[in-house]
C-alpha atoms as a PDB file:
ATOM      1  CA  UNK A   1      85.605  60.906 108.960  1.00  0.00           C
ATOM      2  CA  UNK A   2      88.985  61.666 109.672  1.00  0.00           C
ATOM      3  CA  UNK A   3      91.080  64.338 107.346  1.00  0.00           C
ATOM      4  CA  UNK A   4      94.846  64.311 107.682  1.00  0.00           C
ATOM      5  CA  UNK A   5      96.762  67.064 107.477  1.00  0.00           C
ATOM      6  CA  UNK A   6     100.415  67.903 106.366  1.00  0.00           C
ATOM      7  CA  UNK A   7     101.973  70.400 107.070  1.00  0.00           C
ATOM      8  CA  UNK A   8     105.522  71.620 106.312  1.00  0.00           C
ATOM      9  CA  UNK A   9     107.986  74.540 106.212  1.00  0.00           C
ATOM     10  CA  UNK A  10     109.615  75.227 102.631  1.00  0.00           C
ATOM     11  CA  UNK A  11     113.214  74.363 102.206  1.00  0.00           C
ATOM     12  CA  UNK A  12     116.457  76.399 103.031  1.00  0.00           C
ATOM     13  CA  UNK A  13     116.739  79.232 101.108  1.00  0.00           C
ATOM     14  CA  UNK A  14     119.650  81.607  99.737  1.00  0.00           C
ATOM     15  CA  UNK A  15     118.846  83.697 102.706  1.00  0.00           C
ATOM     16  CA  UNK A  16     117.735  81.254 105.673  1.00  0.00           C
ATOM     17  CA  UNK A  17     121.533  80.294 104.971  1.00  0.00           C
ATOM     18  CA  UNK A  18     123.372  83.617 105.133  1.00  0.00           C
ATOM     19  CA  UNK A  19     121.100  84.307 108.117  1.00  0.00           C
ATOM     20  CA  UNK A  20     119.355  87.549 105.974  1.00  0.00           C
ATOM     21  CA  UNK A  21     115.759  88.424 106.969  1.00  0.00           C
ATOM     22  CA  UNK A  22     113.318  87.290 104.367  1.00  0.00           C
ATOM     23  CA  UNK A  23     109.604  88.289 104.671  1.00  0.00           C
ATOM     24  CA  UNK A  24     108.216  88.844 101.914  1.00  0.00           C
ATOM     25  CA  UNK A  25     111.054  88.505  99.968  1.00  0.00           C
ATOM     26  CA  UNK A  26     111.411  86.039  97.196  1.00  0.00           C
ATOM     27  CA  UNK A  27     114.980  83.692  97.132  1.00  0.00           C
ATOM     28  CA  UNK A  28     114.812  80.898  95.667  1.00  0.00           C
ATOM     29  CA  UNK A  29     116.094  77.503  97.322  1.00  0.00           C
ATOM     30  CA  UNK A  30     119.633  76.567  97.950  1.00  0.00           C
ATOM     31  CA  UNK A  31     121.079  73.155  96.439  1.00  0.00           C
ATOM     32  CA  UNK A  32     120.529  71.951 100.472  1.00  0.00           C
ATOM     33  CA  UNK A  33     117.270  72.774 100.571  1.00  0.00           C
ATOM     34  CA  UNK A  34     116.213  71.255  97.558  1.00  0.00           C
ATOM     35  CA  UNK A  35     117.680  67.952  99.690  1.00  0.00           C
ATOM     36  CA  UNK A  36     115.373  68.750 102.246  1.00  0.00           C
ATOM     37  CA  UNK A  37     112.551  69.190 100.172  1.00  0.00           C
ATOM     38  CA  UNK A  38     113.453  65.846  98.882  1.00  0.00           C
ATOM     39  CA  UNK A  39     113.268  64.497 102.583  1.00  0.00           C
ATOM     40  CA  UNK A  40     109.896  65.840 103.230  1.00  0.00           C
ATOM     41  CA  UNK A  41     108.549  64.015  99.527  1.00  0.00           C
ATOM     42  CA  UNK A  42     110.106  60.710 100.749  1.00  0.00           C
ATOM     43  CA  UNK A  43     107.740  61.109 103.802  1.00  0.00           C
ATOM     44  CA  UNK A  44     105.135  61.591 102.078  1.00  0.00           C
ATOM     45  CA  UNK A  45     105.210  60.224  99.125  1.00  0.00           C
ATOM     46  CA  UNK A  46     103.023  56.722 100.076  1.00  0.00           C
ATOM     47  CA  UNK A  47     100.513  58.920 102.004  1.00  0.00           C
ATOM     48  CA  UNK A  48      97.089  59.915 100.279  1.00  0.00           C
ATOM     49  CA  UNK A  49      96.573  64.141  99.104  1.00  0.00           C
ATOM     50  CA  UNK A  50      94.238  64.916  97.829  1.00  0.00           C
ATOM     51  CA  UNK A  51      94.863  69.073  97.443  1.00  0.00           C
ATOM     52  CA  UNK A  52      97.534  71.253  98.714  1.00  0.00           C
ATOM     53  CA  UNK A  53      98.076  74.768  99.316  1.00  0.00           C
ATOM     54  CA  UNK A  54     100.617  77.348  99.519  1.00  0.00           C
ATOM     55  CA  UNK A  55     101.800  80.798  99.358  1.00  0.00           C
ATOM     56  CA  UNK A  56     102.571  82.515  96.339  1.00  0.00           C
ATOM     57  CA  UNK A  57     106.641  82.940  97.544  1.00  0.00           C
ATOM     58  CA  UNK A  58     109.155  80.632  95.551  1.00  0.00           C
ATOM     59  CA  UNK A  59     110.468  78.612  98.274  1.00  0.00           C
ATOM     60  CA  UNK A  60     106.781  77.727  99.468  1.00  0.00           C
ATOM     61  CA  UNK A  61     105.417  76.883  95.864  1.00  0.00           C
ATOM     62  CA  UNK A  62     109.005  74.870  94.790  1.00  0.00           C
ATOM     63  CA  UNK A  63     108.955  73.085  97.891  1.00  0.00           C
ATOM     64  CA  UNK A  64     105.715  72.093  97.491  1.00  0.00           C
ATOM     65  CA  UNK A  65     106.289  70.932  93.548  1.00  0.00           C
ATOM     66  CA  UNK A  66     108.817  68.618  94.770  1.00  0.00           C
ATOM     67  CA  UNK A  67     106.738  67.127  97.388  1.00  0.00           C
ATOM     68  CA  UNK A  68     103.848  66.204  94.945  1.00  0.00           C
ATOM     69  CA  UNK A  69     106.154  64.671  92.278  1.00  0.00           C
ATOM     70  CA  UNK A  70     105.023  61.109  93.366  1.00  0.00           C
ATOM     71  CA  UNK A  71     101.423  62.885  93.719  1.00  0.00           C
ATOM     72  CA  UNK A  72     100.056  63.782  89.873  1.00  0.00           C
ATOM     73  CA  UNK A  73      96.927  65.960  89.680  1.00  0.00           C
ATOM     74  CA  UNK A  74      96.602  66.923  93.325  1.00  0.00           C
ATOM     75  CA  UNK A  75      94.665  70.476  93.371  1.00  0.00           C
ATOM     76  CA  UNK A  76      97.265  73.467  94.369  1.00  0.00           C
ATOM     77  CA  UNK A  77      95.669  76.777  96.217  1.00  0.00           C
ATOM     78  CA  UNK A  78      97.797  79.614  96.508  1.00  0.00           C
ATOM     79  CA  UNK A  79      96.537  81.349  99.192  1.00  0.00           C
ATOM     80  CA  UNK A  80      98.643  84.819 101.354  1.00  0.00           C
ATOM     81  CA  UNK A  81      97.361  84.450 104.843  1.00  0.00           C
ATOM     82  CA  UNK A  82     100.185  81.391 104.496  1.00  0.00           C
ATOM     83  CA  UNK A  83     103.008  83.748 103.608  1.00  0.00           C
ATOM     84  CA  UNK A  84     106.023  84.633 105.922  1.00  0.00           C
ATOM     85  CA  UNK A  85     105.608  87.110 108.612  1.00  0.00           C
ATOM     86  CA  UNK A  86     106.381  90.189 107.060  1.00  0.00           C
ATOM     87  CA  UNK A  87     109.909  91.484 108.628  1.00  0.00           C
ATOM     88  CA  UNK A  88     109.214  95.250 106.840  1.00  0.00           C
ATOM     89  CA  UNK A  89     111.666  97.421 106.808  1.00  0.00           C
ATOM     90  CA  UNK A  90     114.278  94.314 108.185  1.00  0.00           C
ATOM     91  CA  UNK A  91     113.830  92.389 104.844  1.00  0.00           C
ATOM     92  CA  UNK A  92     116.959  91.650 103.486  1.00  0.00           C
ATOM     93  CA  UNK A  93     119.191  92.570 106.598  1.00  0.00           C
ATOM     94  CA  UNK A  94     121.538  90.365 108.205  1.00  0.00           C
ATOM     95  CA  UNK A  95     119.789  88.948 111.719  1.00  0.00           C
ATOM     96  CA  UNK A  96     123.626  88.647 113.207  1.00  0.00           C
ATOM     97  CA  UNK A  97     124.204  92.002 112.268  1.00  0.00           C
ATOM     98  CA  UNK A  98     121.229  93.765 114.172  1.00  0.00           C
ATOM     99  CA  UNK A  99     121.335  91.220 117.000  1.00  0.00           C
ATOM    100  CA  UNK A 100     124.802  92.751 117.901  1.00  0.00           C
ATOM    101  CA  UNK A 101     123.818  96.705 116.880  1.00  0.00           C
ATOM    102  CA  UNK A 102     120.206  96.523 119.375  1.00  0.00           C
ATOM    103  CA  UNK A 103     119.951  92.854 120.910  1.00  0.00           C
ATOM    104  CA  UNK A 104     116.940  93.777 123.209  1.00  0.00           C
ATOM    105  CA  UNK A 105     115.427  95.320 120.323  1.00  0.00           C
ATOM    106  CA  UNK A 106     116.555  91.881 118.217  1.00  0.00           C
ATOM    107  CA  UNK A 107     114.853  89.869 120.731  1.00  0.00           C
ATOM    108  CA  UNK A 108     111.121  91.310 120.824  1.00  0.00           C
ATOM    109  CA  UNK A 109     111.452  91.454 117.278  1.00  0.00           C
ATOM    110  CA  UNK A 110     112.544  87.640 116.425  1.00  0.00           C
ATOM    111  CA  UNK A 111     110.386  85.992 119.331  1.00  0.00           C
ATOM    112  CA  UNK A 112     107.873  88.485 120.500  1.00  0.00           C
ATOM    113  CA  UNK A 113     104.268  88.181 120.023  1.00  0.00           C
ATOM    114  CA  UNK A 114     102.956  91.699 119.647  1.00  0.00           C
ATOM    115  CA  UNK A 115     105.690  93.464 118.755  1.00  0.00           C
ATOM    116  CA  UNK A 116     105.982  94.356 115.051  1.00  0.00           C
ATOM    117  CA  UNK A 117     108.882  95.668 112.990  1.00  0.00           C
ATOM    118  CA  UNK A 118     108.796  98.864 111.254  1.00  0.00           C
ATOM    119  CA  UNK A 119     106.384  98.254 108.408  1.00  0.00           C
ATOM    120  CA  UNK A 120     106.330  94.624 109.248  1.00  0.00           C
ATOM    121  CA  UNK A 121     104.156  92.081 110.917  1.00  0.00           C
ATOM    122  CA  UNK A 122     103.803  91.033 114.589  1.00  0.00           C
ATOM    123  CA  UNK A 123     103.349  87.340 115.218  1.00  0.00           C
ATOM    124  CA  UNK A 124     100.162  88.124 116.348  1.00  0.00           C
ATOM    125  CA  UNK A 125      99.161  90.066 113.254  1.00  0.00           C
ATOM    126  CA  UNK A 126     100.325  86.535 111.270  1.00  0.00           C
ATOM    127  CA  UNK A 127      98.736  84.276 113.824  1.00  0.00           C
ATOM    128  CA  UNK A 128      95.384  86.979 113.198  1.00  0.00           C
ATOM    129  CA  UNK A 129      95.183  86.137 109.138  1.00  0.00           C
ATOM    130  CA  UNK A 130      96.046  82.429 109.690  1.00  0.00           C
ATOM    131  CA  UNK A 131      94.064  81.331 112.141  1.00  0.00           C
ATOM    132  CA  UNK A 132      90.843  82.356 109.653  1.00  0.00           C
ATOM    133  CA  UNK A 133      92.364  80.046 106.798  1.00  0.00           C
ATOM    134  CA  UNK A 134      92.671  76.891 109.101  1.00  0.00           C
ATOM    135  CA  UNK A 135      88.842  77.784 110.292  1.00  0.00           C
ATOM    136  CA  UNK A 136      87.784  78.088 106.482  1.00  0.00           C
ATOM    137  CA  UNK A 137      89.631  74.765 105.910  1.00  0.00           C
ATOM    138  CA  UNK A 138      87.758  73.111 108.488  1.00  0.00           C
ATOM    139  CA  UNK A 139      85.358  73.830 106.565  1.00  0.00           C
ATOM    140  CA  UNK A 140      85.405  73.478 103.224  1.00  0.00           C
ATOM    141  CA  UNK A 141      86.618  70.084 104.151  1.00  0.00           C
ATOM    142  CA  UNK A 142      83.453  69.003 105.548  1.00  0.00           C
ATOM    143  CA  UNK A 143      82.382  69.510 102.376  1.00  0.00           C
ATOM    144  CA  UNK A 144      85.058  68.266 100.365  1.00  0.00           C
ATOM    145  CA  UNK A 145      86.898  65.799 102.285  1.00  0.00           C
ATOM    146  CA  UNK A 146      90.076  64.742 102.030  1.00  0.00           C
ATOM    147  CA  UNK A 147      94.106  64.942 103.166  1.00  0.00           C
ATOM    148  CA  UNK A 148      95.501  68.252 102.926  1.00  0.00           C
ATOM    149  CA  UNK A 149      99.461  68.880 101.994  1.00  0.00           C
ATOM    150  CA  UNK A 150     100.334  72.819 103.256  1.00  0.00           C
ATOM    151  CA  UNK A 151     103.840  74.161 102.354  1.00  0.00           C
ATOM    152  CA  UNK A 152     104.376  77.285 104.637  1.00  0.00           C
ATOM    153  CA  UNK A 153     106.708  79.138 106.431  1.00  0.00           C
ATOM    154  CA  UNK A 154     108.289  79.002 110.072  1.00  0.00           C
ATOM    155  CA  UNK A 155     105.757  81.783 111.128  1.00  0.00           C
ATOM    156  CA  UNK A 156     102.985  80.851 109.564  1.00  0.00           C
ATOM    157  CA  UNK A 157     103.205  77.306 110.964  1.00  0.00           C
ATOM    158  CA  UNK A 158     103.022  78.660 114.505  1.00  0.00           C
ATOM    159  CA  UNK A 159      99.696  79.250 114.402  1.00  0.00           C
ATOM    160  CA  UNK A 160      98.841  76.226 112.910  1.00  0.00           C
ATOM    161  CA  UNK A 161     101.151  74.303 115.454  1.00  0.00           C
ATOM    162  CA  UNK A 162      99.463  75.828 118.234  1.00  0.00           C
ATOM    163  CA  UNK A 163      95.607  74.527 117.562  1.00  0.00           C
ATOM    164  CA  UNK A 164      96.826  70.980 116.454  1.00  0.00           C
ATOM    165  CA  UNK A 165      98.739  70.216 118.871  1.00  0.00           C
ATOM    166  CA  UNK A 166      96.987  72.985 121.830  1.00  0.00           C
ATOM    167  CA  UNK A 167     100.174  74.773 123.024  1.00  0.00           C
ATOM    168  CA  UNK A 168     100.192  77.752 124.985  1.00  0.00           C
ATOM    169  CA  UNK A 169     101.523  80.861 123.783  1.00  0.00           C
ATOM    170  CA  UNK A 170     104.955  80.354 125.200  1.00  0.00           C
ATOM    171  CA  UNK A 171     105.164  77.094 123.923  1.00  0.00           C
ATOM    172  CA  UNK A 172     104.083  78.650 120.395  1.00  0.00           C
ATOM    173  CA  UNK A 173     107.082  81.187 120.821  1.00  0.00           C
ATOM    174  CA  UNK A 174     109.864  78.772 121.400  1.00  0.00           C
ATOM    175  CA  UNK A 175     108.640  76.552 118.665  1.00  0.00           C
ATOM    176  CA  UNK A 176     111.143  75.676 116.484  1.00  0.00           C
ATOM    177  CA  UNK A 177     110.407  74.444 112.822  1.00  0.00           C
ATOM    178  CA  UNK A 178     112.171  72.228 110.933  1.00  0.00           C
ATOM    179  CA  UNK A 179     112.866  72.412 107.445  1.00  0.00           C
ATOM    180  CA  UNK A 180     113.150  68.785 106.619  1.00  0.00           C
ATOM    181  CA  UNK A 181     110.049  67.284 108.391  1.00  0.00           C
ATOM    182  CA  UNK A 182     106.514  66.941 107.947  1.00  0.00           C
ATOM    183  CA  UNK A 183     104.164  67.137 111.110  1.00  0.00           C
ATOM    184  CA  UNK A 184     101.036  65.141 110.496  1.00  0.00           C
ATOM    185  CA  UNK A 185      97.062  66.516 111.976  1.00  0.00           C
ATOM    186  CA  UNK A 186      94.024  64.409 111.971  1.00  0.00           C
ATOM    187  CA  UNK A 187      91.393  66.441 111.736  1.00  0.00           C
ATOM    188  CA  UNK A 188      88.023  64.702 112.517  1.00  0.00           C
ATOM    189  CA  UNK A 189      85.383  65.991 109.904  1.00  0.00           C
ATOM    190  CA  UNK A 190      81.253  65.515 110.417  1.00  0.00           C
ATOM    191  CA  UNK A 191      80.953  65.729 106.311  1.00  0.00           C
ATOM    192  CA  UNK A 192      78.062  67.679 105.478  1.00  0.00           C
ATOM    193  CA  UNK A 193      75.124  66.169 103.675  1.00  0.00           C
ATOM    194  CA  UNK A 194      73.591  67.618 100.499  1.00  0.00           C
ATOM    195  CA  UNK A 195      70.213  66.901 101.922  1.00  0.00           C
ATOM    196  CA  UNK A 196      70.977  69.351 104.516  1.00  0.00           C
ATOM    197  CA  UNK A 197      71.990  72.375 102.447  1.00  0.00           C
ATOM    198  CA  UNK A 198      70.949  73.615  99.909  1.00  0.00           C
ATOM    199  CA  UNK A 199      73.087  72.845  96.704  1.00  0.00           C
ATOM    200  CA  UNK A 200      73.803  76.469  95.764  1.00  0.00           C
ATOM    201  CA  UNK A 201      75.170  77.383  99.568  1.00  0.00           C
ATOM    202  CA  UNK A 202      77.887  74.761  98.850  1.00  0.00           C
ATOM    203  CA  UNK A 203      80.925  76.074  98.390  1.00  0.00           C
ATOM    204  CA  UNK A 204      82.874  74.380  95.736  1.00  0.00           C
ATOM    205  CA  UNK A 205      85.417  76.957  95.114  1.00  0.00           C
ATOM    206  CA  UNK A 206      88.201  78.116  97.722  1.00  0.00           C
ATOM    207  CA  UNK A 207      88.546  81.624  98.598  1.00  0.00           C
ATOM    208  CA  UNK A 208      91.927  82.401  98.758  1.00  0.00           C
ATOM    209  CA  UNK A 209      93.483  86.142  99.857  1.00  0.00           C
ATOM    210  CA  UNK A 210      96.059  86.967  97.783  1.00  0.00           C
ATOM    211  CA  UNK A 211      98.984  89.348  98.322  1.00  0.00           C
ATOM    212  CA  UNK A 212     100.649  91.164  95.059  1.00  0.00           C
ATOM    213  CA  UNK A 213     103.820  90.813  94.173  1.00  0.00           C
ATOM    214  CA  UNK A 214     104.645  93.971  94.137  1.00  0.00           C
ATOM    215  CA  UNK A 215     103.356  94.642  98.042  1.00  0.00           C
ATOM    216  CA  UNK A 216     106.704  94.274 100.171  1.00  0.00           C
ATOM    217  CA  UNK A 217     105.199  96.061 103.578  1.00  0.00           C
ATOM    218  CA  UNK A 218     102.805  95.227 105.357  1.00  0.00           C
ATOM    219  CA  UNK A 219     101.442  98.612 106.064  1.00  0.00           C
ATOM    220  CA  UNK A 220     101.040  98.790 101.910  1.00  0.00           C
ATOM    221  CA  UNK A 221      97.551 100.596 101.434  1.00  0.00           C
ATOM    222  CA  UNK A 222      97.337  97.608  98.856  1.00  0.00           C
ATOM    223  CA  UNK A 223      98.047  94.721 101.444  1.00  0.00           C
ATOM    224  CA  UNK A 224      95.035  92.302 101.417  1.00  0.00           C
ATOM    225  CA  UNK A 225      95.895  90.882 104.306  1.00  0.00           C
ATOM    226  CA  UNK A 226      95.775  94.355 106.601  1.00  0.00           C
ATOM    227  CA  UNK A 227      91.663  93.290 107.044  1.00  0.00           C
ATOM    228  CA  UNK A 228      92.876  90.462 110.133  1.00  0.00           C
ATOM    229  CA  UNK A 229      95.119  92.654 111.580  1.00  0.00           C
END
């Protein structure tokens, strides 16, 4: 059985267009993006999803909404180890302005792997917490098949880039996501028969790690997420 998979980076937002470190903040989309988000539904809208998930961040969640308009009743998960790579103590910053104060610095930050801002996230740390949710996805779907629309973010979808399409860890690095397009995974499932497992062990329900709102660093006692890392 074969499961496909979209997945997609949310739309522009007020800060991806005054070039302003994000994280786990929480702008909303700009007029543009909601175009783009528009682009991504007119993909998709004559494929077949049957659930979706998503972080809990406003650009994720309305990006998503848009996308299922032409797709009533489809399941939504919110679930954190999605979420942007948190940029800590660079949240809300401009990424021109501290590329000119420390560009070296700039540099390991933006594209290095293991190399975490102040209070932030590496892209290792993010790769760490996704990587589990595409293993429990793999699955859950063998037990409850079907396609699969994810609405993330550029970092997030790294990770997820890398196993579907098996890119090295440069390759992952110089990745570049769009915020227009949906890339497309078939993921071949051996569905699990009832006969083989006992009825209780199946797991119905997803378990989802979720990050509260008010949590902005990563190194918050209170970050869920701080169990991957």
């Amino acid at each position: 059985m074969i499961c496909n998979l979209f997945v997609f980076r949310h739309a522009e937002t007020t800060d991806n267009s005054k070039n302003i470190f994000s994280g786990w903040r929480d702008p909303d989309l700009t007029p543009r993006g909601l175009l783009q988000a528009q682009e991504v539904a007119r993909q998709l809208e004559k494929e077949k999803i049957n659930y979706a998930f998503t972080s809990h961040l406003m650009r994720a969640e309305r990006t998503l909404e848009i996308v299922l308009k032409s797709h009533p009743k489809v399941p939504i998960f919110i679930d954190d180890r999605l979420i942007e790579r948190c940029y800590g103590t660079l949240q809300g910053k401009s990424k021109i302005g501290i590329a000119a104060e420390r560009p070296d610095w700039f540099a390991k930050v933006h594209r290095g792997y293991d190399f975490p801002p102040p209070e932030g996230e590496s892209l290792k740390m993010v790769e760490n917490r996704t990587l589990p949710f595409v293993v429990q996805l793999e699955g859950w779907l063998r037990q409850n098949p079907g396609n699969v629309a994810i609405s993330c973010h550029s970092n997030s979808m790294r990770p997820i880039r890398r196993v579907f399409e098996h890119l090295s860890l440069k390759q992952m690095l110089r990745l570049e996501n769009p915020q227009d397009q949906a890339m497309e995974y078939a993921l071949h499932i051996h569905r699990v028969n009832v006969s083989d497992l006992e009825e209780s062990r199946l797991e119905k329900d997803w378990y989802s790690v979720l990050v509260p709102s008010t949590v902005k660093f990563a190194t918050d006692p209170r970050n869920p997420l701080k169990k991957y890392y």
